[in-house]
C-alpha atoms as a PDB file:
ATOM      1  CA  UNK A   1      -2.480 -14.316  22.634  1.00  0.00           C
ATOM      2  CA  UNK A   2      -5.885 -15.352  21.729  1.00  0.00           C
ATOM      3  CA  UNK A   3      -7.091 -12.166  21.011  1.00  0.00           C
ATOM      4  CA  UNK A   4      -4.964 -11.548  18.199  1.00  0.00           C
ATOM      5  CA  UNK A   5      -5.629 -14.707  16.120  1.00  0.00           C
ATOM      6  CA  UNK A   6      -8.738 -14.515  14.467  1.00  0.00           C
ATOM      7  CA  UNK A   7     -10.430 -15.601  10.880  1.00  0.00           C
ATOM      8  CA  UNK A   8      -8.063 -13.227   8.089  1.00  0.00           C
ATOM      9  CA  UNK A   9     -10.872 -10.069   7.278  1.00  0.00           C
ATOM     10  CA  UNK A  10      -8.720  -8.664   4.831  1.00  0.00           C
ATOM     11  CA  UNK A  11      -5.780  -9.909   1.891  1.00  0.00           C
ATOM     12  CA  UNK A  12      -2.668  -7.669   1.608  1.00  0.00           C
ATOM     13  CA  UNK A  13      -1.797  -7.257  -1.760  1.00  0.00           C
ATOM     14  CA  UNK A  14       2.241  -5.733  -1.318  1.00  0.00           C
ATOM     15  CA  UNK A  15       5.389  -6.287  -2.770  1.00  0.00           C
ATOM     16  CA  UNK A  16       8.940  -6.741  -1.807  1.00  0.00           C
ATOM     17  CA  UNK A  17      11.344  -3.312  -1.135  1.00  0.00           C
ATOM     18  CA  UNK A  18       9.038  -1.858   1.284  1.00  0.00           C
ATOM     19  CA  UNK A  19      10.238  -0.152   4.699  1.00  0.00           C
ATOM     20  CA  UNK A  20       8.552  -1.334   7.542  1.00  0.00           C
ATOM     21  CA  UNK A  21       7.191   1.742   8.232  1.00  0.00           C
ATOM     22  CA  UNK A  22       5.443   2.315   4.748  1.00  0.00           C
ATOM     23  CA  UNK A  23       4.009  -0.139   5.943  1.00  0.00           C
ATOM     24  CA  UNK A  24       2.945   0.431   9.245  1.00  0.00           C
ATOM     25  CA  UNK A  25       1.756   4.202   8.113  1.00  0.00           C
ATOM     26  CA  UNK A  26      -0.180   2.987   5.030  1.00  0.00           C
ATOM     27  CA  UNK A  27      -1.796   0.588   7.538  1.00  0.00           C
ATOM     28  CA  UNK A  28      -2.816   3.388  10.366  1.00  0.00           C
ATOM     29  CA  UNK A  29      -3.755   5.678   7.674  1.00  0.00           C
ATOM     30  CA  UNK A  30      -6.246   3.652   6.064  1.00  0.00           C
ATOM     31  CA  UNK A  31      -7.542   2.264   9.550  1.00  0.00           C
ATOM     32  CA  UNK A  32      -7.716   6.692  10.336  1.00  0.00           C
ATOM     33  CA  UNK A  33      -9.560   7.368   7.169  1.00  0.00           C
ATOM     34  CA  UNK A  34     -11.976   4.020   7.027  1.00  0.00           C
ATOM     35  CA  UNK A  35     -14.808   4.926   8.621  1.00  0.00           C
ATOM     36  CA  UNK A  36     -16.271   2.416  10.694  1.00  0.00           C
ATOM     37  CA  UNK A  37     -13.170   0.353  10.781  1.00  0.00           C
ATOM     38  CA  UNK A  38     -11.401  -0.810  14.279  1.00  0.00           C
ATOM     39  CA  UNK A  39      -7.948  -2.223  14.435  1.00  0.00           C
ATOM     40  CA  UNK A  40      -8.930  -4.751  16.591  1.00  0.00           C
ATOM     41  CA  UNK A  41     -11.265  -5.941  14.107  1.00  0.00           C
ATOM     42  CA  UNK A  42      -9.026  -6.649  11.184  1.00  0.00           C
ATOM     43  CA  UNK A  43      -6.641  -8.867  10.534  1.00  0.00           C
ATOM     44  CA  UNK A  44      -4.377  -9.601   7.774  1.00  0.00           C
ATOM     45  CA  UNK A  45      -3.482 -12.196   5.535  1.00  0.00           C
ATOM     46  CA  UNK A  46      -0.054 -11.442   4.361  1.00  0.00           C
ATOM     47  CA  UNK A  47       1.887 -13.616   2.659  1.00  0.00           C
ATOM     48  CA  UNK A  48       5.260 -13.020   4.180  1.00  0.00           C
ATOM     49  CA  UNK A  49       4.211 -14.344   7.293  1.00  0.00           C
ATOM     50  CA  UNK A  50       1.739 -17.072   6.449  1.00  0.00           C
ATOM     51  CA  UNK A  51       3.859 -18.172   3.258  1.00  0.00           C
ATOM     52  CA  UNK A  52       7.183 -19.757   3.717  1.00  0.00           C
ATOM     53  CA  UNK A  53       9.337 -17.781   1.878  1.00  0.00           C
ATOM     54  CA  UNK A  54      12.814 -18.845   2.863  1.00  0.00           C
ATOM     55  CA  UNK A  55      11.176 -22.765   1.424  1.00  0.00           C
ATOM     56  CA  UNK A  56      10.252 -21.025  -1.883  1.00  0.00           C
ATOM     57  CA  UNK A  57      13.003 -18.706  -2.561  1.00  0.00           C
ATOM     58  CA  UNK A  58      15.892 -20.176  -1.567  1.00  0.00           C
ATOM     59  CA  UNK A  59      15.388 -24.371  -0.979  1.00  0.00           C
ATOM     60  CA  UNK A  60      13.264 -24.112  -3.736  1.00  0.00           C
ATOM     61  CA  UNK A  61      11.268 -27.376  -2.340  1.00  0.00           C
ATOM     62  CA  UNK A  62       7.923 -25.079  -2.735  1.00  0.00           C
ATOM     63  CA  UNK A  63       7.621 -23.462  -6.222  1.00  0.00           C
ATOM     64  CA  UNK A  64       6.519 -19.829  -6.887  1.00  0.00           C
ATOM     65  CA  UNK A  65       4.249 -20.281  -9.673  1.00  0.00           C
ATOM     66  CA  UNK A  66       3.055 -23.919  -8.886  1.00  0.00           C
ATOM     67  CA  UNK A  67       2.065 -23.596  -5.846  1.00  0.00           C
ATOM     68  CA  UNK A  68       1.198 -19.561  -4.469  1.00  0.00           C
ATOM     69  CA  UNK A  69      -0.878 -19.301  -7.834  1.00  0.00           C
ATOM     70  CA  UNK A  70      -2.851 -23.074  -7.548  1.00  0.00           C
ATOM     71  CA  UNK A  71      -3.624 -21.801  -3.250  1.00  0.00           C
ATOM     72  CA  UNK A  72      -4.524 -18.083  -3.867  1.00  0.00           C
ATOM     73  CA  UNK A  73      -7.786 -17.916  -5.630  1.00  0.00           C
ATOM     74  CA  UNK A  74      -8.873 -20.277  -2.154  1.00  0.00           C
ATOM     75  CA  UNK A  75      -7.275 -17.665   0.057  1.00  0.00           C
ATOM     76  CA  UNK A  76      -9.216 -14.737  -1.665  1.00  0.00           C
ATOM     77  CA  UNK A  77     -12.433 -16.564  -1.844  1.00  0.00           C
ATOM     78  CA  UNK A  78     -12.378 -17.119   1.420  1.00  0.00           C
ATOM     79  CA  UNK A  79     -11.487 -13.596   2.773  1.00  0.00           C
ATOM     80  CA  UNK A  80     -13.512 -11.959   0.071  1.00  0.00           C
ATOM     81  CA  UNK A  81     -11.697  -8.280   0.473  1.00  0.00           C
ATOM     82  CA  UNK A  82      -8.092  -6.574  -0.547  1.00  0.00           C
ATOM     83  CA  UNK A  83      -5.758  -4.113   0.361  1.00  0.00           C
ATOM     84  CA  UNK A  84      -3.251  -3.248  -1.903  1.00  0.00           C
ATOM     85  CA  UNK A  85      -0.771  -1.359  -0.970  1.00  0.00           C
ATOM     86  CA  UNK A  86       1.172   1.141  -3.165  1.00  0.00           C
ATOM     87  CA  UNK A  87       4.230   2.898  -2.018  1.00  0.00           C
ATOM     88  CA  UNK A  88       3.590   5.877  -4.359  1.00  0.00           C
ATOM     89  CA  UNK A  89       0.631   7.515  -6.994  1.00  0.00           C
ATOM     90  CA  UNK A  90       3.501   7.874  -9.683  1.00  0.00           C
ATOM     91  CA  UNK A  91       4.875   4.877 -11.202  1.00  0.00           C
ATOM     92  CA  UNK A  92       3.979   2.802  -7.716  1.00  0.00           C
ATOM     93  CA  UNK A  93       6.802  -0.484  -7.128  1.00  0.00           C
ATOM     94  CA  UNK A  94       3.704  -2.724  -6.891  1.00  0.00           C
ATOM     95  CA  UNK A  95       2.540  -2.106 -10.425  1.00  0.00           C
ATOM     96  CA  UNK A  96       6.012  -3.606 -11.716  1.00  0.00           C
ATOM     97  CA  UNK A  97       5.816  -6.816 -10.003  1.00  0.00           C
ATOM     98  CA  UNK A  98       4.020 -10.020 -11.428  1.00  0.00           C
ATOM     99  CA  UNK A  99       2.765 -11.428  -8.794  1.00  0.00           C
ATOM    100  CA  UNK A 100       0.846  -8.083  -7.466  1.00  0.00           C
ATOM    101  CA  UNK A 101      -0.276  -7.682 -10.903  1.00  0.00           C
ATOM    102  CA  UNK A 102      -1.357 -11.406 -10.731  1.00  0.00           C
ATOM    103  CA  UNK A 103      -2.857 -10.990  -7.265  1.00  0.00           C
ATOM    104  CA  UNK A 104      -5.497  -8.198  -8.903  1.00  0.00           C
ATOM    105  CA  UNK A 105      -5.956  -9.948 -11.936  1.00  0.00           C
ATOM    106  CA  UNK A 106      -7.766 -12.409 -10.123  1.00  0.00           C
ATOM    107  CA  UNK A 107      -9.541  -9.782  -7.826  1.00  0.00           C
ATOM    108  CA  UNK A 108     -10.835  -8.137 -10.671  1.00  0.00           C
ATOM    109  CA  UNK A 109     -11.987 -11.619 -12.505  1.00  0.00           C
ATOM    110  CA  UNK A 110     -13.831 -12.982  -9.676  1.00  0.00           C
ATOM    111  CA  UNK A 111     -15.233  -9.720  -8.414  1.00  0.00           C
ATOM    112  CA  UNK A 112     -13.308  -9.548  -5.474  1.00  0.00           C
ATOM    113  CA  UNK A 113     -13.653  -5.661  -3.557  1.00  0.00           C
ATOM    114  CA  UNK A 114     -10.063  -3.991  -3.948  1.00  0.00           C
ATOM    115  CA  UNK A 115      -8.949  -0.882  -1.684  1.00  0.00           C
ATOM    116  CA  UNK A 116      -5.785   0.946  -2.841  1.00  0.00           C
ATOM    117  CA  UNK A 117      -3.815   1.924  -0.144  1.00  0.00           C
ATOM    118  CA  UNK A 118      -1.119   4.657   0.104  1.00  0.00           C
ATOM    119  CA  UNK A 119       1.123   5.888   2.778  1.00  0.00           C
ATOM    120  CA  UNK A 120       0.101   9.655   4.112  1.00  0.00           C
ATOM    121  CA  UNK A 121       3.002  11.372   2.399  1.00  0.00           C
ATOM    122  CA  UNK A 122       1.918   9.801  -1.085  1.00  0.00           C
ATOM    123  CA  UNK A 123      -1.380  11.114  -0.256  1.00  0.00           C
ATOM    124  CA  UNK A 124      -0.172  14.912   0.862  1.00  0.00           C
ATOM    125  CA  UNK A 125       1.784  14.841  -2.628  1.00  0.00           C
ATOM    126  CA  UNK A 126      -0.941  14.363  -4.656  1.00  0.00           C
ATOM    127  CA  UNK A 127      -3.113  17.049  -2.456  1.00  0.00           C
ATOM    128  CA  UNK A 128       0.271  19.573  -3.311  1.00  0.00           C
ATOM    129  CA  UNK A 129       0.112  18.057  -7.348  1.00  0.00           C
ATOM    130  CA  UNK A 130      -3.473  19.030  -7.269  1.00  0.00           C
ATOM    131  CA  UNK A 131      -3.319  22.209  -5.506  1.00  0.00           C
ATOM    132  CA  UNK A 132      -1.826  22.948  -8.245  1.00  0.00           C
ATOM    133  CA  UNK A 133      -5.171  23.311 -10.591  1.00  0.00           C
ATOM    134  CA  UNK A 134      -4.689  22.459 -14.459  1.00  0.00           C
ATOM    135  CA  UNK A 135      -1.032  21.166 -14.349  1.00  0.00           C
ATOM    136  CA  UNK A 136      -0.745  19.556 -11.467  1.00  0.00           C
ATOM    137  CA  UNK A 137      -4.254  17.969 -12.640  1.00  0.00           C
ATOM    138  CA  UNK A 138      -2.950  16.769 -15.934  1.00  0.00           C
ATOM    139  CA  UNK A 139       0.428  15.190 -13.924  1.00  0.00           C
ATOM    140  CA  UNK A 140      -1.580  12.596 -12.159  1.00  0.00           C
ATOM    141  CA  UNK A 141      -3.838  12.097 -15.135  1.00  0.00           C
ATOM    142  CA  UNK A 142      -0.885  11.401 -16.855  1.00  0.00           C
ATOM    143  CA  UNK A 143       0.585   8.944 -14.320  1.00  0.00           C
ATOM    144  CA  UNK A 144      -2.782   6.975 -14.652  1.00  0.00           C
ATOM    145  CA  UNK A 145      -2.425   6.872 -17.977  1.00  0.00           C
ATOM    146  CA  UNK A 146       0.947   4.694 -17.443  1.00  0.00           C
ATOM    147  CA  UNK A 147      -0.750   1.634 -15.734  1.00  0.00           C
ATOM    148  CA  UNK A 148       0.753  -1.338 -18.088  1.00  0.00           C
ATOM    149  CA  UNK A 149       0.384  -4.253 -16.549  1.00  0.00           C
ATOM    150  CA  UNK A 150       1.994  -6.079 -19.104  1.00  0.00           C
ATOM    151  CA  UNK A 151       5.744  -4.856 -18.578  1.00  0.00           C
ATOM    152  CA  UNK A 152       5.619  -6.254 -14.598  1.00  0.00           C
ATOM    153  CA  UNK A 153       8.505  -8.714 -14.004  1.00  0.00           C
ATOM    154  CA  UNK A 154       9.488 -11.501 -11.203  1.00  0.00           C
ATOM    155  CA  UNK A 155      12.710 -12.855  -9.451  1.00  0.00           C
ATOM    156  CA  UNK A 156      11.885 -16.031 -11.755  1.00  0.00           C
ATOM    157  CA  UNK A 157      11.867 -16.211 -15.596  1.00  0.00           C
ATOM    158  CA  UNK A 158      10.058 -19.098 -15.235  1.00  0.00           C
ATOM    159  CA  UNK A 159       7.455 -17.460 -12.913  1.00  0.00           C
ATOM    160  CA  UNK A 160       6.901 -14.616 -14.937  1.00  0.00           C
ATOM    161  CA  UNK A 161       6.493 -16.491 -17.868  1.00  0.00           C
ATOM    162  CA  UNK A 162       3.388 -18.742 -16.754  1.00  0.00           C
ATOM    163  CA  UNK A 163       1.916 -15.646 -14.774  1.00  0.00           C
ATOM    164  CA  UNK A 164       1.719 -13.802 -17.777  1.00  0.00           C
ATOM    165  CA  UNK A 165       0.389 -16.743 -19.825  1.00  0.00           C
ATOM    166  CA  UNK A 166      -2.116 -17.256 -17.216  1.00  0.00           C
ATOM    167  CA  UNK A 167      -3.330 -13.500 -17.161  1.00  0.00           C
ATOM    168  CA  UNK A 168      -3.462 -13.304 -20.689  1.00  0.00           C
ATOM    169  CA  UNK A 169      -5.220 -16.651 -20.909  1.00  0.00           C
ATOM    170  CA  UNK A 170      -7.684 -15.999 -17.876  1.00  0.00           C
ATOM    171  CA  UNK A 171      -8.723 -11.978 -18.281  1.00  0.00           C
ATOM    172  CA  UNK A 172      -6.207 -10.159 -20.308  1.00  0.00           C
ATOM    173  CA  UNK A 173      -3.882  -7.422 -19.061  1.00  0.00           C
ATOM    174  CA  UNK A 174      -5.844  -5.022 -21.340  1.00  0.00           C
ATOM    175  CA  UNK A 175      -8.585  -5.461 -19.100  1.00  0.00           C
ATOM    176  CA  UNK A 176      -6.370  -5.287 -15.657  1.00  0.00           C
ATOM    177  CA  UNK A 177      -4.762  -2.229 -16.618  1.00  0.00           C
ATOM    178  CA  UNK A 178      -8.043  -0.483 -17.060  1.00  0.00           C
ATOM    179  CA  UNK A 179      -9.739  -2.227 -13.770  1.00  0.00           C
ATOM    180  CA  UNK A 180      -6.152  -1.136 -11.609  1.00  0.00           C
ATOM    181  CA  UNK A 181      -6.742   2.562 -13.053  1.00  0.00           C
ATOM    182  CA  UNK A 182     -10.311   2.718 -12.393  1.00  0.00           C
ATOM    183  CA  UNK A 183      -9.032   1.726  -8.370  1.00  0.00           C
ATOM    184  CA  UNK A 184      -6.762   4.372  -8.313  1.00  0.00           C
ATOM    185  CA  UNK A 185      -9.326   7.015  -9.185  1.00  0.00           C
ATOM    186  CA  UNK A 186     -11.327   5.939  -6.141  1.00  0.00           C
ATOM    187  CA  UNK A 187      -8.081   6.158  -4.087  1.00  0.00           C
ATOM    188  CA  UNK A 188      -7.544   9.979  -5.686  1.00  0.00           C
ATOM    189  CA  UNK A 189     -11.219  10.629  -5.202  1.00  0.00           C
ATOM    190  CA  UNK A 190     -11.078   9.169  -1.457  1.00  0.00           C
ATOM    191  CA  UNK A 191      -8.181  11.195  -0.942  1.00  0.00           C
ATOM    192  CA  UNK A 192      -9.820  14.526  -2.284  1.00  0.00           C
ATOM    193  CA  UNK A 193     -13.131  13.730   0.351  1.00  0.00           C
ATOM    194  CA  UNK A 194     -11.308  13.347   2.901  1.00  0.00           C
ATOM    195  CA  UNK A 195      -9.291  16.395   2.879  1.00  0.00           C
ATOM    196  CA  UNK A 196     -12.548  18.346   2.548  1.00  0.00           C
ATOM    197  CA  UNK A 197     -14.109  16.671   5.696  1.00  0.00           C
ATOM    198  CA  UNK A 198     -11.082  17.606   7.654  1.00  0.00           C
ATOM    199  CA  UNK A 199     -11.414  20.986   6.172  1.00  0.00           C
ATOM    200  CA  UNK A 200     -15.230  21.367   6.743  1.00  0.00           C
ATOM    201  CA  UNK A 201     -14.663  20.228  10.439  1.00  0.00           C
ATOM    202  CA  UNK A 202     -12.225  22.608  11.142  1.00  0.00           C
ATOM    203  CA  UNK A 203     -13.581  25.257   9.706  1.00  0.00           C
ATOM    204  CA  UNK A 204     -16.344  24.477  11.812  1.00  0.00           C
ATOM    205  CA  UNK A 205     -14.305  24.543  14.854  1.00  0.00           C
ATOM    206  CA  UNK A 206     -13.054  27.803  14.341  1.00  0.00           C
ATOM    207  CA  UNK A 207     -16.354  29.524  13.194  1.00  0.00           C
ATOM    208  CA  UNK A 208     -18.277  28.495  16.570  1.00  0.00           C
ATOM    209  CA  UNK A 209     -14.895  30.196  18.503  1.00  0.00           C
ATOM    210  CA  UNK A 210     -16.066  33.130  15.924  1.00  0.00           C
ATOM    211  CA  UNK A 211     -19.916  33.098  17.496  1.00  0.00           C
ATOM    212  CA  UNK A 212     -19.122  32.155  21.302  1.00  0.00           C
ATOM    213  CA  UNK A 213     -17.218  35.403  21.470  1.00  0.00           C
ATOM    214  CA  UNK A 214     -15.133  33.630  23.444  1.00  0.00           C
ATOM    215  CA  UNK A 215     -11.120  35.111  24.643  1.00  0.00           C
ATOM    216  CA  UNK A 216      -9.685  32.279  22.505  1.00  0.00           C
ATOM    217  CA  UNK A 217     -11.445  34.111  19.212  1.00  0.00           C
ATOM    218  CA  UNK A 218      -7.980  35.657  18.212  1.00  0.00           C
ATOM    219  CA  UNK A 219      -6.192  32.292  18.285  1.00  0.00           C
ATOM    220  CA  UNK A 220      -9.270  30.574  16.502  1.00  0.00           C
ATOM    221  CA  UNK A 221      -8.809  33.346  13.560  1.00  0.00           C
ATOM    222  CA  UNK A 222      -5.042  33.095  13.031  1.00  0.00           C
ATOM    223  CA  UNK A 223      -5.785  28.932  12.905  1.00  0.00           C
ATOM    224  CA  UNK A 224      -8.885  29.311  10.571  1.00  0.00           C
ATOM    225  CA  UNK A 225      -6.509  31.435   7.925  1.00  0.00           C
ATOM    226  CA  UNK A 226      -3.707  29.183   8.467  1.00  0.00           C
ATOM    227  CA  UNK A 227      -5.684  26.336   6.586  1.00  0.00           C
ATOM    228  CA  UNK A 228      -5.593  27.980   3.972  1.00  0.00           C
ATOM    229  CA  UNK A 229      -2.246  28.816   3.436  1.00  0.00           C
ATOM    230  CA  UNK A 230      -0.572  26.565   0.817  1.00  0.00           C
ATOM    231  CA  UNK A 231       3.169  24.952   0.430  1.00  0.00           C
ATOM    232  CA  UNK A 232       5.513  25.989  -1.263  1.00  0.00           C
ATOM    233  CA  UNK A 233       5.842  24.174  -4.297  1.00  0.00           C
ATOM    234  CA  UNK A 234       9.395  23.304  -4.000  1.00  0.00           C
ATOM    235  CA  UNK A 235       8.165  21.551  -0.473  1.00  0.00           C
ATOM    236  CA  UNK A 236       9.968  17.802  -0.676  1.00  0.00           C
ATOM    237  CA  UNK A 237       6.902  14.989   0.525  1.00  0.00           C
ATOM    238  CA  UNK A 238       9.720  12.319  -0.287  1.00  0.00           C
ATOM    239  CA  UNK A 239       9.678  11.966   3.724  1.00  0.00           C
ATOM    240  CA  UNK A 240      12.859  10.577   5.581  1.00  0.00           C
ATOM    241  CA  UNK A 241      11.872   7.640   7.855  1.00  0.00           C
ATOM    242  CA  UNK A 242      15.475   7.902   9.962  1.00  0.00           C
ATOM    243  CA  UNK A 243      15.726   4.882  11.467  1.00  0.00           C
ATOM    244  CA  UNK A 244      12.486   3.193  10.630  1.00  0.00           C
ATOM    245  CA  UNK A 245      13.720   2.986   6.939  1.00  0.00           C
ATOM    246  CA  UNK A 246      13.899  -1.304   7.125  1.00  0.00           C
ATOM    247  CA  UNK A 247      13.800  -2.705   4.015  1.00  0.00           C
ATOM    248  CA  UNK A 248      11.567  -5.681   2.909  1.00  0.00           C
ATOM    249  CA  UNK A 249      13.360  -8.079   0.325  1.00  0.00           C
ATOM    250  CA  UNK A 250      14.416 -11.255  -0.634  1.00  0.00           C
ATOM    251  CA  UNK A 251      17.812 -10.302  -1.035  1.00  0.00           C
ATOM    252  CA  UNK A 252      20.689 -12.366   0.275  1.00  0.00           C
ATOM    253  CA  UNK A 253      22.789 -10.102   2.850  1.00  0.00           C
ATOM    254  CA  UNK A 254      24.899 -11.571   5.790  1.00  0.00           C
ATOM    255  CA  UNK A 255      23.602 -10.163   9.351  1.00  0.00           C
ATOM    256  CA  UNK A 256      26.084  -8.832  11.966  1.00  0.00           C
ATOM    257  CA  UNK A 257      23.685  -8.099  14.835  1.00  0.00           C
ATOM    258  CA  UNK A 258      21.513 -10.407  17.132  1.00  0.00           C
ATOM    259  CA  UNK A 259      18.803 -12.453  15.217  1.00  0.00           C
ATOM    260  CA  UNK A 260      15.245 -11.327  14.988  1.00  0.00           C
ATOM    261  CA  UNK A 261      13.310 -14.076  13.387  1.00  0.00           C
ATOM    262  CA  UNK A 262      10.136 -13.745  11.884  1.00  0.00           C
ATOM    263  CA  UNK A 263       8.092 -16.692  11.739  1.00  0.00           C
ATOM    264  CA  UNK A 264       6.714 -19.257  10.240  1.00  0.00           C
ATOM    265  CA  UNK A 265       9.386 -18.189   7.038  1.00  0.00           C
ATOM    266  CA  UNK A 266      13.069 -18.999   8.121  1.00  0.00           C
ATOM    267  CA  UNK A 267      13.792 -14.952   8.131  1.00  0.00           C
ATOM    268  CA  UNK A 268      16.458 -12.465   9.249  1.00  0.00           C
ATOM    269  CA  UNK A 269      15.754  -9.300  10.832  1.00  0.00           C
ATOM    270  CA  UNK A 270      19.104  -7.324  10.442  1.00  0.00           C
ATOM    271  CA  UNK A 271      18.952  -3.903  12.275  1.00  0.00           C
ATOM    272  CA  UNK A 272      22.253  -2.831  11.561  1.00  0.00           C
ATOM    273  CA  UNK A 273      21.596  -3.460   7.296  1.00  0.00           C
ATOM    274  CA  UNK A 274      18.329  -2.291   8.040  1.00  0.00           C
ATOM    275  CA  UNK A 275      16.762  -4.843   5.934  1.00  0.00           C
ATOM    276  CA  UNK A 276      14.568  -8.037   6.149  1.00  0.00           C
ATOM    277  CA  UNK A 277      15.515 -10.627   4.069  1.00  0.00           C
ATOM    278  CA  UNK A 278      15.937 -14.348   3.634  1.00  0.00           C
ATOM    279  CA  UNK A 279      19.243 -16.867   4.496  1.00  0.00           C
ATOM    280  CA  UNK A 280      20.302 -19.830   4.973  1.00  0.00           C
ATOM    281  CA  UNK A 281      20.763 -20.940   8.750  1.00  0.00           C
END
């Protein structure tokens, strides 16, 4: 429908291996947490479904490197913000691929405004690391401390190769690695904020059910002390998805269930592998 067609406000930086409802959750959360952000005023330029990827991976009659890295810079000029989305705080799957690490190098050279994104139990693991006080402190200091850029790798030898020669050539990964760091500070930092909002607000809440007097003052007092109560540390945030855990990647996989294409790229949907991926048909 026409509504949902509109000008791209936003360029999602994301790799492949991805469930679809990382995805979807890193999505909601940031649209939760971004304050005077509506869904129905962004939309998304994401390259698996505005690239062709079946073309470029497997008929190979659209190159990787010749032609997603000549049409990008245009793409991000013209949008003029990112989202990049990282499936994790500690040693995130987006930080080892290329062409992610490619995507932000050019960000970061033309000046290009870059949100990290993260899915809500990435960001409740770092609130339990942190909770933590001087270790758990030092453990994602640490993890920052790991960004290096330079070690990324692609599906193509070739590809990787002229990435990395055009990185080095155009900004350095010296520089990248310090710029991607420096964005996940602000991520830790917006995570931190808005955990004390929610805090503040409640706390709120309950102290006005405090001064009313009111009959619901008992259940307003077990609730206040109840926010303050912390997890046990041996509390697992690696969350199961069930039966939302679908797969994003290029890898080649018969289906044995009805097609789901996803267009414009000659995709797959296979619900019974539970992964989206590219094949011949």
């Amino acid at each position: 429908p026409p509504k949902y067609r509109h000008e791209a406000t936003h360029f999602l930086s994301w790799t492949w291996g991805y469930t679809v409802s990382t995805v979807r959750e890193t999505l909601q959360s940031w649209l939760d947490t971004e304050e005077g952000t509506r869904a129905e005023d962004v939309f998304l330029f994401m390259c698996f479904f505005v690239n062709n990827q079946y073309r470029i991976l497997v008929d190979k009659t659209m190159m990787g490197a010749d032609v997603l890295g000549a049409t990008f810079e245009n793409h991000l000029l013209r949008i003029g913000r990112v989202l990049a989305m990282l499936d994790t705080w500690k040693r995130p799957t987006y930080l080892t691929r290329i062409w992610t690490i490619f995507e932000q190098s050019c960000a970061i050279r033309m000046e290009i405004p870059v949100t990290m994104i993260l899915p809500p139990a990435a960001s409740s693991s770092l609130l339990q690391e942190l909770q933590k006080g001087t270790e758990g402190i030092f453990h994602v200091q640490r993890a920052l401390t790991q960004v290096d850029c330079m070690r990324a790798r692609a599906r193509s030898e070739e590809d990787e190769e002229i990435v990395k020669d055009f990185i080095g050539s155009k900004i350095g990964f010296d520089r990248v690695d310090e710029q991607v760091t420096a964005f996940m500070i602000t991520f830790i930092g917006g995570v931190v904020e808005n955990h004390m909002k929610q805090g503040v607000s409640r706390m709120k809440t309950a102290m006005s059910g405090f001064s009313q007097g009111s009959s619901s003052s008992s259940t307003s007092a077990r609730s206040f002390f109840s926010w303050f109560a912390v997890d046990p540390p041996d509390v697992d945030y690696d969350v199961d998805y069930d039966v939302e855990d679908v797969q994003v990647t290029p890898v080649d996989v018969k289906h044995d269930v009805d097609d789901v294409r996803l267009t414009p790229a000659d995709f797959v949907l296979d619900v019974g592998d539970v992964r989206v991926r590219h094949e011949s048909v």
